[in-house]
N, C-alpha and C. Protein backbone atom coordinates (compact mmCIF):
# COMPACT_ATOMS: atom_id res chain seq x y z
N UNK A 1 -4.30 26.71 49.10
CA UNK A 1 -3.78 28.07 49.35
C UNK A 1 -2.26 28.11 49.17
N UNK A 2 -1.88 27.21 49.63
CA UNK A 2 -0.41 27.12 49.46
C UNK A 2 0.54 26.86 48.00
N UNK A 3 -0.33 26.12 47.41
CA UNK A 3 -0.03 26.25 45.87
C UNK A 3 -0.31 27.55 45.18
N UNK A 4 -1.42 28.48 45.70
CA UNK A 4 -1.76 29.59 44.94
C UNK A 4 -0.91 30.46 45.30
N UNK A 5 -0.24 30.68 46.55
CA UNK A 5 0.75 31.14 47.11
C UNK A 5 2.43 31.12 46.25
N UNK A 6 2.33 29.79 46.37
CA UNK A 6 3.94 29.66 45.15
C UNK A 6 4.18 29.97 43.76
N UNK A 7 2.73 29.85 43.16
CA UNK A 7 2.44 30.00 41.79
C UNK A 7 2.26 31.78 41.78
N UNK A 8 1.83 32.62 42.53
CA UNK A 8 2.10 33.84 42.78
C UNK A 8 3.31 34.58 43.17
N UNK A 9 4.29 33.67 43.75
CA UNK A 9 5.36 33.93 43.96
C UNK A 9 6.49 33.57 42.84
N UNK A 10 6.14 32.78 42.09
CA UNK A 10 6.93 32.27 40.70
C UNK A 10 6.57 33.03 39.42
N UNK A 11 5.47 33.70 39.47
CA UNK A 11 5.23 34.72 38.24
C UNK A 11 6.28 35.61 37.98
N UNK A 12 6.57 36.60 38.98
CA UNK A 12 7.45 37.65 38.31
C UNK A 12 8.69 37.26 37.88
N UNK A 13 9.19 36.06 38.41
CA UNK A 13 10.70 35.50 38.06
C UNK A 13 10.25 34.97 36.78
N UNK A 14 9.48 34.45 35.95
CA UNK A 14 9.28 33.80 34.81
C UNK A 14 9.19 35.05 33.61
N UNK A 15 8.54 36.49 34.09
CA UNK A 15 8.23 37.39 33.21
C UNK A 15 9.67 37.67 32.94
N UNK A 16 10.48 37.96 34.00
CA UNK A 16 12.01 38.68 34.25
C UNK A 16 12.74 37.68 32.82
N UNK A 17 12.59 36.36 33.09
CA UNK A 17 13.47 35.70 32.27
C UNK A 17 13.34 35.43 30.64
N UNK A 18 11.49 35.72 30.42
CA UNK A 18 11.21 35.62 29.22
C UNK A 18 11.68 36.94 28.53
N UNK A 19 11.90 38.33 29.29
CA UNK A 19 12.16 39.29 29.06
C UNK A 19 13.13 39.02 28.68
N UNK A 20 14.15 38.77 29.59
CA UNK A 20 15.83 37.98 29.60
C UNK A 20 16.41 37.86 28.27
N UNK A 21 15.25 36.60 27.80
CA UNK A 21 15.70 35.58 26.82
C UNK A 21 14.80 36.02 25.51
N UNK A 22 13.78 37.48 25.35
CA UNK A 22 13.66 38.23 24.30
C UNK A 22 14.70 39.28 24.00
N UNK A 23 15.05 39.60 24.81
CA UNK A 23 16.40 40.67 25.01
C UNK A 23 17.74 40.22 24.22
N UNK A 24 17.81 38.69 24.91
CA UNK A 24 19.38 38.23 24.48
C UNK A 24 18.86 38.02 22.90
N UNK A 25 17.76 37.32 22.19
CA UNK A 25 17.62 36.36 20.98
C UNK A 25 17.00 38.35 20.00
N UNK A 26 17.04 39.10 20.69
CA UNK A 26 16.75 40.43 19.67
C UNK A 26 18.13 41.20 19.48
N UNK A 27 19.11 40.68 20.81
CA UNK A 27 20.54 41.35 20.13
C UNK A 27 21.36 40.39 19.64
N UNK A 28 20.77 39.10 19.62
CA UNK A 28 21.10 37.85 18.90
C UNK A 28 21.18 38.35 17.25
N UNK A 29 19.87 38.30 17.02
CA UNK A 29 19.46 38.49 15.83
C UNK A 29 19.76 40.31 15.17
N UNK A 30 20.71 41.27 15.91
CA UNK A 30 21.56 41.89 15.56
C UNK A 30 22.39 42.13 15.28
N UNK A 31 23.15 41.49 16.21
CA UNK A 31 24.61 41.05 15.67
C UNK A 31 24.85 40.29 14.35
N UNK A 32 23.53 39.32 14.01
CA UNK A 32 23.49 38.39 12.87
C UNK A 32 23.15 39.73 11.56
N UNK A 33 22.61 40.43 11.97
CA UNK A 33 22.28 41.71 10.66
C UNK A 33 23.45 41.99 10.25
N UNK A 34 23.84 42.53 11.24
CA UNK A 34 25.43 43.53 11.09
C UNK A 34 26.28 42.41 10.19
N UNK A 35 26.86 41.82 10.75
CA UNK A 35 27.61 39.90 10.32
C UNK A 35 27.51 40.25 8.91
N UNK A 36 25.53 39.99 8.29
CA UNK A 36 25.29 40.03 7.04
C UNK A 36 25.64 41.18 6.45
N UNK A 37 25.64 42.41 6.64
CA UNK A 37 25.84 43.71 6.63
C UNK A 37 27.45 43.75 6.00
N UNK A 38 28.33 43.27 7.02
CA UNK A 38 29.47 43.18 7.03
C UNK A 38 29.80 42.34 5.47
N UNK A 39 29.74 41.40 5.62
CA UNK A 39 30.14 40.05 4.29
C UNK A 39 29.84 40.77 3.27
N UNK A 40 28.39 41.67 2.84
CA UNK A 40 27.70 42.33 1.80
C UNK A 40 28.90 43.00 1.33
N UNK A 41 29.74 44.08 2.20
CA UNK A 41 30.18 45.38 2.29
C UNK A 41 31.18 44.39 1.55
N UNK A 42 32.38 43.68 2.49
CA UNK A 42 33.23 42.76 1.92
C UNK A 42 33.10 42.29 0.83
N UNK A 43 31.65 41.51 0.30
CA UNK A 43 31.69 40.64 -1.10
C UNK A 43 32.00 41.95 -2.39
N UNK A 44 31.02 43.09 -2.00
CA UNK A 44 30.77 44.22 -2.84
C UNK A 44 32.28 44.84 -3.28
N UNK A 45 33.32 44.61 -2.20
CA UNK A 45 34.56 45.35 -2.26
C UNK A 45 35.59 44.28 -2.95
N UNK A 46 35.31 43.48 -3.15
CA UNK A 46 36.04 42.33 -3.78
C UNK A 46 35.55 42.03 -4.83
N UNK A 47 34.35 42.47 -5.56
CA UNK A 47 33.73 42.23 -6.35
C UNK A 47 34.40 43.89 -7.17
């Protein structure tokens, strides 16, 4: 009981952080668009 107890109590902190760490690696991988976005605009203007 006591294990089913902690393992019920450790769920919502694990959802919170996977959320967390989809959150950070999706404005991760925005900032990396823009970046590319950026260099394009730059190469195109030098070109």
């Amino acid at each position: 009981m006591k294990i089913d107890q902690a393992h019920i109590q450790r769920k919502p902190i694990v959802r919170r952080s996977v959320r967390w760490i989809k959150e950070k690696v999706y404005s991760d991988a925005k900032e990396a668009q823009n970046a590319v976005k950026q260099e394009k605009q730059s190469s195109e203007w030098l070109l």
